[in-house]
PDB file of N, CA and C in Angstrom:
ATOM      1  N   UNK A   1       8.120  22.912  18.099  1.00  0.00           N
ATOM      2  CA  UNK A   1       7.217  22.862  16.968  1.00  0.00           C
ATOM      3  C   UNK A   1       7.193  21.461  16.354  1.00  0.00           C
ATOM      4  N   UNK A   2       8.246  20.754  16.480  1.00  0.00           N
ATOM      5  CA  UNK A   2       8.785  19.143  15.552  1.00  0.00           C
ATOM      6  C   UNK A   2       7.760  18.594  15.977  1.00  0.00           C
ATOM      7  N   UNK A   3       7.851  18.509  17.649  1.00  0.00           N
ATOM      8  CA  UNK A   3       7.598  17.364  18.640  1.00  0.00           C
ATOM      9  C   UNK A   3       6.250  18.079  18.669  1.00  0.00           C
ATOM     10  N   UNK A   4       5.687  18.946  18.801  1.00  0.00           N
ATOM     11  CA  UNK A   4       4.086  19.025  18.508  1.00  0.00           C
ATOM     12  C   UNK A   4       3.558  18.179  17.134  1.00  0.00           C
ATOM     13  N   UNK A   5       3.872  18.633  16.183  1.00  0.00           N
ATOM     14  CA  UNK A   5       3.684  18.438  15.396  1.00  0.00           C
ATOM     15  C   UNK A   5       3.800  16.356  15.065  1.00  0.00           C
ATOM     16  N   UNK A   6       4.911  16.328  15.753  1.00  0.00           N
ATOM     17  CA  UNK A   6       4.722  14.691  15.795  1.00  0.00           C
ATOM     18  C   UNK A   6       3.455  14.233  16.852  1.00  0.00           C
ATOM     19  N   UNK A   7       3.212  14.894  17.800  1.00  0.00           N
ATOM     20  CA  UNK A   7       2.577  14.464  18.699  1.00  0.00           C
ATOM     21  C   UNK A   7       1.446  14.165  18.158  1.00  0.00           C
ATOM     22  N   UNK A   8       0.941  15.202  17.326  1.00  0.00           N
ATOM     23  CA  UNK A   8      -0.591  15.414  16.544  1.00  0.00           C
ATOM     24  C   UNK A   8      -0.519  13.903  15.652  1.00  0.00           C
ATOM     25  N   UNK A   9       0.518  14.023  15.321  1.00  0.00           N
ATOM     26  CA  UNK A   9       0.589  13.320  13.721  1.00  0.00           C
ATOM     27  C   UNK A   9       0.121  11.348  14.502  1.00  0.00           C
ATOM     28  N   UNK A  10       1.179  11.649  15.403  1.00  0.00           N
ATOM     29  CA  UNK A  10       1.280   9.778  16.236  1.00  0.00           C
ATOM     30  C   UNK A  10      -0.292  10.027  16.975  1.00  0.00           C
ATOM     31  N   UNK A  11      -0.836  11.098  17.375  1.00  0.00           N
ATOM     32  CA  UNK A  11      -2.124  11.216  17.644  1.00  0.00           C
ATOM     33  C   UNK A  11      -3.159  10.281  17.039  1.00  0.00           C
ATOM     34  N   UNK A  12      -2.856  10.818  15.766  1.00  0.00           N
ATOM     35  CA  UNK A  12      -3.810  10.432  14.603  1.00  0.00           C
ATOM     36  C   UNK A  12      -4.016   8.833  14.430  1.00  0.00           C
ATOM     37  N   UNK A  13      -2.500   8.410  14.595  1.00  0.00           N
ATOM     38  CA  UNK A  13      -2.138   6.712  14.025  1.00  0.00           C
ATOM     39  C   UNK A  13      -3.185   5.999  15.742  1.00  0.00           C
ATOM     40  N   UNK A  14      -2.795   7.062  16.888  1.00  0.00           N
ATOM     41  CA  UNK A  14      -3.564   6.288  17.961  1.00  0.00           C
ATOM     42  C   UNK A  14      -5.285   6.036  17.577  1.00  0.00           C
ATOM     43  N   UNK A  15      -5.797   7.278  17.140  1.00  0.00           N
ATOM     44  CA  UNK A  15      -7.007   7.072  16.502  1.00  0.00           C
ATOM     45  C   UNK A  15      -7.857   6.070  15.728  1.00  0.00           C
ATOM     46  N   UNK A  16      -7.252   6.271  15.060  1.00  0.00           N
ATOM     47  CA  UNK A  16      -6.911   4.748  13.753  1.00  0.00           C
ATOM     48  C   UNK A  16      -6.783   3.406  14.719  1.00  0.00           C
ATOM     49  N   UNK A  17      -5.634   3.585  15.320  1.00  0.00           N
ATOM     50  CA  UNK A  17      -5.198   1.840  15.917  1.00  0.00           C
ATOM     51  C   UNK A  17      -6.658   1.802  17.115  1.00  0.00           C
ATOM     52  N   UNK A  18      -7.046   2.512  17.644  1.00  0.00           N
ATOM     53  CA  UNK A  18      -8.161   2.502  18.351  1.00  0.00           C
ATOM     54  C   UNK A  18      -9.542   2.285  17.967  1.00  0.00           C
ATOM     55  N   UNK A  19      -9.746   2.689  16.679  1.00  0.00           N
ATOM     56  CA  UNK A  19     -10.948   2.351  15.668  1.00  0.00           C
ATOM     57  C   UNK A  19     -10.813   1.133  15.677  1.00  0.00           C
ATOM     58  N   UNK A  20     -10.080   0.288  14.844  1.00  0.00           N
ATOM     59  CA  UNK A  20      -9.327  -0.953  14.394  1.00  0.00           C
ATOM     60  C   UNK A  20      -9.826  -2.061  15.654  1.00  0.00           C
ATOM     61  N   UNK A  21      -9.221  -1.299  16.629  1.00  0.00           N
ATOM     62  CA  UNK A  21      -9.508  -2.348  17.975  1.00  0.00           C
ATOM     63  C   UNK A  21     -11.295  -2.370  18.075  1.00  0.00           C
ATOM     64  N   UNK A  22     -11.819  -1.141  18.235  1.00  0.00           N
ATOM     65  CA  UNK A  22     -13.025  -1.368  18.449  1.00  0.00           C
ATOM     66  C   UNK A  22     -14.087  -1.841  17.617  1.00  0.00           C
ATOM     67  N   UNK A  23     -13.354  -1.598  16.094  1.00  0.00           N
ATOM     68  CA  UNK A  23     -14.460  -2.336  15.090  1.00  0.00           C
ATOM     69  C   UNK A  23     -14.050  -3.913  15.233  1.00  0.00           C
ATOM     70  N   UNK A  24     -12.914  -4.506  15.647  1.00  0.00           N
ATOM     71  CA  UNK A  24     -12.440  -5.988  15.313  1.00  0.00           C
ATOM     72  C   UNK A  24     -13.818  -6.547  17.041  1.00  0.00           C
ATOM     73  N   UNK A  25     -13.710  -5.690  18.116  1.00  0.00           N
ATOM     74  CA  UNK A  25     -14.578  -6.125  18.790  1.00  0.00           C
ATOM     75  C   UNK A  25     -16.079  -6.479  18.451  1.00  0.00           C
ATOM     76  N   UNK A  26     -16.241  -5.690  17.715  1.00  0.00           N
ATOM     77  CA  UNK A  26     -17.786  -5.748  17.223  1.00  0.00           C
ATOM     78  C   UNK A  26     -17.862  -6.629  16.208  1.00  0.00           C
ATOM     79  N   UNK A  27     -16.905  -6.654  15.243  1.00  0.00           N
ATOM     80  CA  UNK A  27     -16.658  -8.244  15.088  1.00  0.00           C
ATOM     81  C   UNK A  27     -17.414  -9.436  15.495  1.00  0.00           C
ATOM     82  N   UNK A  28     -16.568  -9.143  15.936  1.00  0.00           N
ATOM     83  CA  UNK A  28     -16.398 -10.673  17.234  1.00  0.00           C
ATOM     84  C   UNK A  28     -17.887 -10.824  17.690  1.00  0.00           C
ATOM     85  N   UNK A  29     -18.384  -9.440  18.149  1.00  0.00           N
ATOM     86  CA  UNK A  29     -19.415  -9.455  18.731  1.00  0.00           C
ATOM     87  C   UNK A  29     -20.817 -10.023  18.423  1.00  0.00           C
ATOM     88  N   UNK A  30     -20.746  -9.611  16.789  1.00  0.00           N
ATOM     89  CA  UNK A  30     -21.425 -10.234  16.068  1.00  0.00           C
ATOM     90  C   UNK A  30     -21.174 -11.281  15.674  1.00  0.00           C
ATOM     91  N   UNK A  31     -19.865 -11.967  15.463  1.00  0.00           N
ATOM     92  CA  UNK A  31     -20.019 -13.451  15.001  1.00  0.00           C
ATOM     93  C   UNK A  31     -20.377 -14.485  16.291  1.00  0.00           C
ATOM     94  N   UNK A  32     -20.373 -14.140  17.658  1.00  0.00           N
ATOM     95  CA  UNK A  32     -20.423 -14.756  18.821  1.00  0.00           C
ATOM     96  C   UNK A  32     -22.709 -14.326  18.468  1.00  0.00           C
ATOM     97  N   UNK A  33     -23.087 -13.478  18.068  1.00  0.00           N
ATOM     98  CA  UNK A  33     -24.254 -13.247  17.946  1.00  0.00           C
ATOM     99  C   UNK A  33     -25.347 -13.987  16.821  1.00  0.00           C
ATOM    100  N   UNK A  34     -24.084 -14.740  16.221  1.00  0.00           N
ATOM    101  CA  UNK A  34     -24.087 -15.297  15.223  1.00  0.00           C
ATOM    102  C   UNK A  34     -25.421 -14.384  14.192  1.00  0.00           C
ATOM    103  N   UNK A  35     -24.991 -12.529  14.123  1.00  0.00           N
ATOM    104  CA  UNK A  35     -25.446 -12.190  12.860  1.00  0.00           C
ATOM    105  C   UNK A  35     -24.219 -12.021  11.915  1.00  0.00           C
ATOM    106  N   UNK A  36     -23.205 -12.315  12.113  1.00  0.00           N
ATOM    107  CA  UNK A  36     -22.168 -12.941  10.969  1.00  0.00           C
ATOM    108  C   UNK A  36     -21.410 -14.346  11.105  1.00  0.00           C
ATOM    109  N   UNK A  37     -21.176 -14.728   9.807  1.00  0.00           N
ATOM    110  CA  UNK A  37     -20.655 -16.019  10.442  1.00  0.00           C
ATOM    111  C   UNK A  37     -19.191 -16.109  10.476  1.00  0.00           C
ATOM    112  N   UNK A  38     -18.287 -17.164  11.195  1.00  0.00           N
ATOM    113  CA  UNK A  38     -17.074 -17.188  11.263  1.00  0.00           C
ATOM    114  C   UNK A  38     -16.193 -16.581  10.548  1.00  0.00           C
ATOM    115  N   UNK A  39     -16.669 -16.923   8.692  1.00  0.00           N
ATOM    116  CA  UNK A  39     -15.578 -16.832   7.386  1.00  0.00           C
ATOM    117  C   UNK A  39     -16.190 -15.360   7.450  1.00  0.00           C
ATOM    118  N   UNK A  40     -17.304 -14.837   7.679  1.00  0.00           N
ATOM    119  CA  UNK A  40     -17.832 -13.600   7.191  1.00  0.00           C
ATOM    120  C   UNK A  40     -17.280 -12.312   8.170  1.00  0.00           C
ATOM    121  N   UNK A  41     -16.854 -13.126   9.976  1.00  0.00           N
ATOM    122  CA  UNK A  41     -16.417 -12.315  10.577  1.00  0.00           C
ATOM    123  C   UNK A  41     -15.060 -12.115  10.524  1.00  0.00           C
ATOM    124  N   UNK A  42     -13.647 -13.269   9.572  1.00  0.00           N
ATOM    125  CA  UNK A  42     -12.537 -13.246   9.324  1.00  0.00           C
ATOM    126  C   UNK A  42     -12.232 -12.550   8.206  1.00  0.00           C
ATOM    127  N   UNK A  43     -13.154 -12.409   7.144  1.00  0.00           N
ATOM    128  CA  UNK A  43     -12.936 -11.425   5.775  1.00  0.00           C
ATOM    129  C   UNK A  43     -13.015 -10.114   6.415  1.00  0.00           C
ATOM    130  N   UNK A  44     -13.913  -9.351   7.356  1.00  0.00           N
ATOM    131  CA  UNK A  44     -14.153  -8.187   7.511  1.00  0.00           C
ATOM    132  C   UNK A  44     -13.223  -8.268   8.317  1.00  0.00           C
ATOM    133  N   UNK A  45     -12.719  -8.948   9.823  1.00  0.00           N
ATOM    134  CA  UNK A  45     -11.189  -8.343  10.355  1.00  0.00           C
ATOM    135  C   UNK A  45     -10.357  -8.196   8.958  1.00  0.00           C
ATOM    136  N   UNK A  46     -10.393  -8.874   8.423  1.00  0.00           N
ATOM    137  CA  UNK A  46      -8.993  -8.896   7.262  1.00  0.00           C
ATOM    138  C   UNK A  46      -8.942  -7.539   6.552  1.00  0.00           C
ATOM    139  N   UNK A  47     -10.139  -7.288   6.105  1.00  0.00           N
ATOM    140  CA  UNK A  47     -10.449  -5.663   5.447  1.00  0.00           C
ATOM    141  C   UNK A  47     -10.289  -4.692   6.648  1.00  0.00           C
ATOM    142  N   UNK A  48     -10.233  -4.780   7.859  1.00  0.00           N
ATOM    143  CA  UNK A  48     -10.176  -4.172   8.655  1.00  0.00           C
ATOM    144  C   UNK A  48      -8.908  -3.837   9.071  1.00  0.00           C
ATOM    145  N   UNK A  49      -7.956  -4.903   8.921  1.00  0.00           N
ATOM    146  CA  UNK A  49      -6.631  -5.071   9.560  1.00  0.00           C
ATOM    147  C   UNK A  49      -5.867  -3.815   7.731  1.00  0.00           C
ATOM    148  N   UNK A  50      -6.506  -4.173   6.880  1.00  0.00           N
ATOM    149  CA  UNK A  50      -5.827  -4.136   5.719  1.00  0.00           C
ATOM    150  C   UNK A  50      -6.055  -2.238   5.347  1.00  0.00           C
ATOM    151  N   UNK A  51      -7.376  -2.038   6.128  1.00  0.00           N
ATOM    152  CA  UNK A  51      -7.620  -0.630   6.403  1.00  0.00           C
ATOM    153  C   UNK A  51      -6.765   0.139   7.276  1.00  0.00           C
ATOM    154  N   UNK A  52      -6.346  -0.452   8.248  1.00  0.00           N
ATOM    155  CA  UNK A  52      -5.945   0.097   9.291  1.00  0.00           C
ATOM    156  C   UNK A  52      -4.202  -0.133   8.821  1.00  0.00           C
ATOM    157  N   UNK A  53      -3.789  -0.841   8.241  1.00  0.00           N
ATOM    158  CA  UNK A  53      -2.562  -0.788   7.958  1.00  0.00           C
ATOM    159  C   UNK A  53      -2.367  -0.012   7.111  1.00  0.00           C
ATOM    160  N   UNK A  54      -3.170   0.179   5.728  1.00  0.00           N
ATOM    161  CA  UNK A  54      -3.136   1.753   5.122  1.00  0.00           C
ATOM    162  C   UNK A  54      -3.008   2.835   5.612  1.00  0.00           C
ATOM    163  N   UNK A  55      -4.181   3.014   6.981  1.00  0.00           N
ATOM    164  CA  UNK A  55      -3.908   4.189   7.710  1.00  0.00           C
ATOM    165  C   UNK A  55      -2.919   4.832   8.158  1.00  0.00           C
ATOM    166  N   UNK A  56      -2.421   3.647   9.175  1.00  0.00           N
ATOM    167  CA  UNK A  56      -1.664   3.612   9.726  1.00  0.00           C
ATOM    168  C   UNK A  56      -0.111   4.280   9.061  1.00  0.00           C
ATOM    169  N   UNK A  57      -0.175   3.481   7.458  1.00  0.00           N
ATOM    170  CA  UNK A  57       1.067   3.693   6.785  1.00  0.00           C
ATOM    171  C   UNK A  57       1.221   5.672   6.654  1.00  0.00           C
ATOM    172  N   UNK A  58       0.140   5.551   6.207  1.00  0.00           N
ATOM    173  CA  UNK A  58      -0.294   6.936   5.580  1.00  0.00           C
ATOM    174  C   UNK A  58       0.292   7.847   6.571  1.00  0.00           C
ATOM    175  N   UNK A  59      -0.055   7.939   8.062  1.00  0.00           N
ATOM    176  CA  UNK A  59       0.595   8.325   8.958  1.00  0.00           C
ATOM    177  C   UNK A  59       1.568   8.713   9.337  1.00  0.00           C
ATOM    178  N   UNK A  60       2.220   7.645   9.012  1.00  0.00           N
ATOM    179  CA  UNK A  60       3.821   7.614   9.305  1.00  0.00           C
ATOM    180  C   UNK A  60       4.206   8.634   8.873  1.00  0.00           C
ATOM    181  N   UNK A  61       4.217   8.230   7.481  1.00  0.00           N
ATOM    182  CA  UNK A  61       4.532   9.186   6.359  1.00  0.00           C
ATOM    183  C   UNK A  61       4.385  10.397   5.854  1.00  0.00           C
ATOM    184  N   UNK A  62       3.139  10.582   6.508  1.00  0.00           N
ATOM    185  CA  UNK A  62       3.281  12.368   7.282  1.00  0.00           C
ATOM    186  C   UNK A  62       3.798  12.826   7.881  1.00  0.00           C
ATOM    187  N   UNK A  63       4.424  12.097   9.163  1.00  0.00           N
ATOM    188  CA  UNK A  63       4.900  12.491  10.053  1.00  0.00           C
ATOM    189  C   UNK A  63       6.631  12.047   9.914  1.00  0.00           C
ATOM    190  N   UNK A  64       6.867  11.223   9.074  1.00  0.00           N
ATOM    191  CA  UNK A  64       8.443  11.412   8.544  1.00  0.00           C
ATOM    192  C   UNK A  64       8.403  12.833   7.099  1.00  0.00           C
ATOM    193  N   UNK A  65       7.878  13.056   6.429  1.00  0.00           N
ATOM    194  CA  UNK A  65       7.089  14.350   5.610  1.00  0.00           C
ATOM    195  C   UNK A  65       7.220  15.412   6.091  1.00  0.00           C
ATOM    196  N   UNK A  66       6.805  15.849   7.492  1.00  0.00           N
ATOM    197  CA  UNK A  66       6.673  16.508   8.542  1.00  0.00           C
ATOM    198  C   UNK A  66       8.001  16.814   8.691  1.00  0.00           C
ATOM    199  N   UNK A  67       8.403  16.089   9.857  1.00  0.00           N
ATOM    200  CA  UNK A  67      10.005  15.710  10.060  1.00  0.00           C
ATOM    201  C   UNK A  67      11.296  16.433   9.048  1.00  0.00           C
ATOM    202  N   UNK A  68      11.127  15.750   7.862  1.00  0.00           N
ATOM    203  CA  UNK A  68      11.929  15.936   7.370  1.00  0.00           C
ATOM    204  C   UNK A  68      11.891  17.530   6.708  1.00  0.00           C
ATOM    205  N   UNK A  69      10.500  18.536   6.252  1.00  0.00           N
ATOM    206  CA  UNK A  69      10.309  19.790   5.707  1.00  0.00           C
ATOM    207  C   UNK A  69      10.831  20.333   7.397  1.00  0.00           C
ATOM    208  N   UNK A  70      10.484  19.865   8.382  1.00  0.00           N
ATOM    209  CA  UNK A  70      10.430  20.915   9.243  1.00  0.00           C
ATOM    210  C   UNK A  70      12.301  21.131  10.217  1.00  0.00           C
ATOM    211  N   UNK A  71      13.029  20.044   9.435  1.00  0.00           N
ATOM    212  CA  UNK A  71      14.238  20.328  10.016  1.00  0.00           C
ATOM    213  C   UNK A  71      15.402  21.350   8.416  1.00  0.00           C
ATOM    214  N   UNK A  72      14.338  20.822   7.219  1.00  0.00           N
ATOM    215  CA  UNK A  72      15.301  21.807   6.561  1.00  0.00           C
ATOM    216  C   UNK A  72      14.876  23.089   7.046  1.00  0.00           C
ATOM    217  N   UNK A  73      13.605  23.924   7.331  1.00  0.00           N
ATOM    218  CA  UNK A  73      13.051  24.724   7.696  1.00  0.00           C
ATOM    219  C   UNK A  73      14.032  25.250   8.866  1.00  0.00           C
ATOM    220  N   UNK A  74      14.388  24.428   9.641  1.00  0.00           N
ATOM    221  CA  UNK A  74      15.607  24.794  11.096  1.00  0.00           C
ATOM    222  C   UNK A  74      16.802  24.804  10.638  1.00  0.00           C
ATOM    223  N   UNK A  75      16.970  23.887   9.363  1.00  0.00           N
ATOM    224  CA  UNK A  75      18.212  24.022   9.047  1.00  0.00           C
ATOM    225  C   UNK A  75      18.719  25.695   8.221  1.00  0.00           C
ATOM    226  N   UNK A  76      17.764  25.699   7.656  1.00  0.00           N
ATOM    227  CA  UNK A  76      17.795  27.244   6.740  1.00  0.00           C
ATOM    228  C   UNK A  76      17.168  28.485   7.539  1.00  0.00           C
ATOM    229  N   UNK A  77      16.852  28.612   8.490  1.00  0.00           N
ATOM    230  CA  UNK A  77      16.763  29.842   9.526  1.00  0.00           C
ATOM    231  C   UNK A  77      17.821  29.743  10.219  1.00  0.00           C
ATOM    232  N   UNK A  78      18.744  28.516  11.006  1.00  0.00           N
ATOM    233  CA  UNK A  78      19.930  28.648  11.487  1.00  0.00           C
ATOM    234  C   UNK A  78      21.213  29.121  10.487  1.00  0.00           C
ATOM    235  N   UNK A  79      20.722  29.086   9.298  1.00  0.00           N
ATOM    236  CA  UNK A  79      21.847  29.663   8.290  1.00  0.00           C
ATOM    237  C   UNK A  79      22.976  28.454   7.887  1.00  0.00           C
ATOM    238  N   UNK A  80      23.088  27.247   8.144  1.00  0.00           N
ATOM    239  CA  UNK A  80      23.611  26.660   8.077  1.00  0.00           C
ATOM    240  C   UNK A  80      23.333  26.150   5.908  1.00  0.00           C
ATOM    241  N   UNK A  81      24.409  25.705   5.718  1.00  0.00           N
ATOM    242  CA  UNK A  81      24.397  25.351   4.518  1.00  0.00           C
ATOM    243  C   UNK A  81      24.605  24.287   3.741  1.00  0.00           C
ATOM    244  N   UNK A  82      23.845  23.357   2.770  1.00  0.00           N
ATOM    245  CA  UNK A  82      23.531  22.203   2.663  1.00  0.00           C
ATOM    246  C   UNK A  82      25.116  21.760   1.723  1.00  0.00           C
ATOM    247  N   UNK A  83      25.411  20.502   1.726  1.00  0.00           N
ATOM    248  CA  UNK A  83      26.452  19.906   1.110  1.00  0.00           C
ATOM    249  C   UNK A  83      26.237  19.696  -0.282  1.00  0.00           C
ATOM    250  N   UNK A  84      25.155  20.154  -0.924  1.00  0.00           N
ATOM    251  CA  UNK A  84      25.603  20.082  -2.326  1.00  0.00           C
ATOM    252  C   UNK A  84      25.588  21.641  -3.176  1.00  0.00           C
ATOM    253  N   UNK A  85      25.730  23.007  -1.953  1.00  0.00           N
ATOM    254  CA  UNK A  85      25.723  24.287  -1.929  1.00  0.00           C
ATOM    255  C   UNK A  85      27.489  24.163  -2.028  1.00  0.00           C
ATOM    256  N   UNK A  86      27.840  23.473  -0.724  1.00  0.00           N
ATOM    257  CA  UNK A  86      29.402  23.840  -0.525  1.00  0.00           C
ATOM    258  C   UNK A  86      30.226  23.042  -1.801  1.00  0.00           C
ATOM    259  N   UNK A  87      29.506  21.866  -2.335  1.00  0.00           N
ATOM    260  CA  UNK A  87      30.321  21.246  -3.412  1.00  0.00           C
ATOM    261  C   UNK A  87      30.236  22.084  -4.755  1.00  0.00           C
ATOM    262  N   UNK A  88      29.299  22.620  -4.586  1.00  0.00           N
ATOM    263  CA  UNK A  88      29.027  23.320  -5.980  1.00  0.00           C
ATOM    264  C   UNK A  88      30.289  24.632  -5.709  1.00  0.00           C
ATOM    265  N   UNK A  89      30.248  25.366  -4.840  1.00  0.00           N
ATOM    266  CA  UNK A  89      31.043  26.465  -4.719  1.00  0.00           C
ATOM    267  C   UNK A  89      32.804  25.491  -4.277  1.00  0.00           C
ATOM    268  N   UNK A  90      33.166  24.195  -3.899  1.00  0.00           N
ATOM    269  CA  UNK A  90      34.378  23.789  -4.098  1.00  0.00           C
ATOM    270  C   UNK A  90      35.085  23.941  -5.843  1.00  0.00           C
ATOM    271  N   UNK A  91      33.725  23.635  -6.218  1.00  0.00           N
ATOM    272  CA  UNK A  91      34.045  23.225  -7.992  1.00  0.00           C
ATOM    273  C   UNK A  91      33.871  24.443  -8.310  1.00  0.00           C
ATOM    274  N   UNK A  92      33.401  26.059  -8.189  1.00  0.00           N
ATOM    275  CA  UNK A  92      33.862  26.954  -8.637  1.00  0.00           C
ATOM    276  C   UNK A  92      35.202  27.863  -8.034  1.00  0.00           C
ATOM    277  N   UNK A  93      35.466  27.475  -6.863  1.00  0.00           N
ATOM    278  CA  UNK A  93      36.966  27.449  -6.579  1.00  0.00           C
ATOM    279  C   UNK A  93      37.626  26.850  -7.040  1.00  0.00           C
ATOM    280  N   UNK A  94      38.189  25.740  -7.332  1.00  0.00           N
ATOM    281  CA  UNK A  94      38.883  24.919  -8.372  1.00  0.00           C
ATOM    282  C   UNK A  94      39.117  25.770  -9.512  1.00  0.00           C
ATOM    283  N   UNK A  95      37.852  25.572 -10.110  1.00  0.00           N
ATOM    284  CA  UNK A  95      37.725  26.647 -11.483  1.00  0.00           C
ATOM    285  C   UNK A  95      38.596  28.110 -11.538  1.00  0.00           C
ATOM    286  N   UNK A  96      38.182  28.997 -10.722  1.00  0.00           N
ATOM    287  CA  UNK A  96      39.000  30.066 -10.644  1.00  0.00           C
ATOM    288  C   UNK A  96      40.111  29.853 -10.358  1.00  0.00           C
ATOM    289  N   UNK A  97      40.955  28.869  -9.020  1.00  0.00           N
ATOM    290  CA  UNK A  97      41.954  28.663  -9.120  1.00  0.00           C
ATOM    291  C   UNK A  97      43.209  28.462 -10.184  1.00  0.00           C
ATOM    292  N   UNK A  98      42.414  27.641 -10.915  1.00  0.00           N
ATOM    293  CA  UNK A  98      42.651  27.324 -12.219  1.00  0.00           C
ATOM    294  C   UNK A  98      42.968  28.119 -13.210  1.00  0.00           C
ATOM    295  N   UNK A  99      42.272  28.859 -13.310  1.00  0.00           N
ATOM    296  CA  UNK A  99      42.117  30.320 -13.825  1.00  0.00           C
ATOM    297  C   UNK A  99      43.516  31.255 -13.517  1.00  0.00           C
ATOM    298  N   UNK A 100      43.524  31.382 -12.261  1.00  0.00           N
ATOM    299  CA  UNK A 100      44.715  32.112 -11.911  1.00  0.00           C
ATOM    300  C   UNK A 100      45.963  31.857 -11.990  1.00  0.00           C
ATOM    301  N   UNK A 101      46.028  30.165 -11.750  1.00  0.00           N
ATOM    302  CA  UNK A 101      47.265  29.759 -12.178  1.00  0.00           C
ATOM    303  C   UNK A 101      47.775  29.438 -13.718  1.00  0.00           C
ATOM    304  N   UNK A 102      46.904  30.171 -14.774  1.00  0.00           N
ATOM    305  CA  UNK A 102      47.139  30.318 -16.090  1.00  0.00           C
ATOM    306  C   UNK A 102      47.038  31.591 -16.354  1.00  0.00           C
ATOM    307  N   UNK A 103      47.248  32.427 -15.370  1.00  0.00           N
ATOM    308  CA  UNK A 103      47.786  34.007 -15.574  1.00  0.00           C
ATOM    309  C   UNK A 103      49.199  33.990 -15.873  1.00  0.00           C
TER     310      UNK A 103
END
């Protein structure tokens, strides 16, 4: 389920990085067509690069988002129990201990 779920997610960032490539071509395409000019075809890569690095970020971060809900999710159907469950119940052992040895 993880590794699907990453697959989709790094899917997405391929999408994106593939847009990116094909709009920076057309770019080009046009400033070699000269219906944009040099500075006009380096501002729009730049908004382009600056788009695609948003995307891109955004991505990730779903997919560490992802990641991380979907292993507590494995972690809490395997029954296993988190370390600030067992510290909390050390410090009410203590406590009772405590307790008993002032009987």
């Amino acid at each position: 389920m993880i590794n699907d779920l990453k697959k989709l997610l790094l899917a997405g960032v391929g999408a994106v990085a593939t847009t990116y490539e094909k709009a920076s071509e057309v770019v080009d395409e046009l400033v070699q067509k000269g219906r944009l000019t040099v500075d006009e075809g380096k501002e729009l890569s730049e908004e382009l690069k600056r788009n695609f690095t948003t995307k891109a970020t955004e991505k990730i971060n779903e997919i560490k988002s992802v990641n991380k809900e979907s292993l507590e999710k494995v972690i809490s159907e395997l029954g296993y129990v988190k370390k600030e469950e067992i510290d909390k119940l050390k410090v009410r052992i203590e406590f009772l201990e405590n307790k008993l040895d002032q009987m």
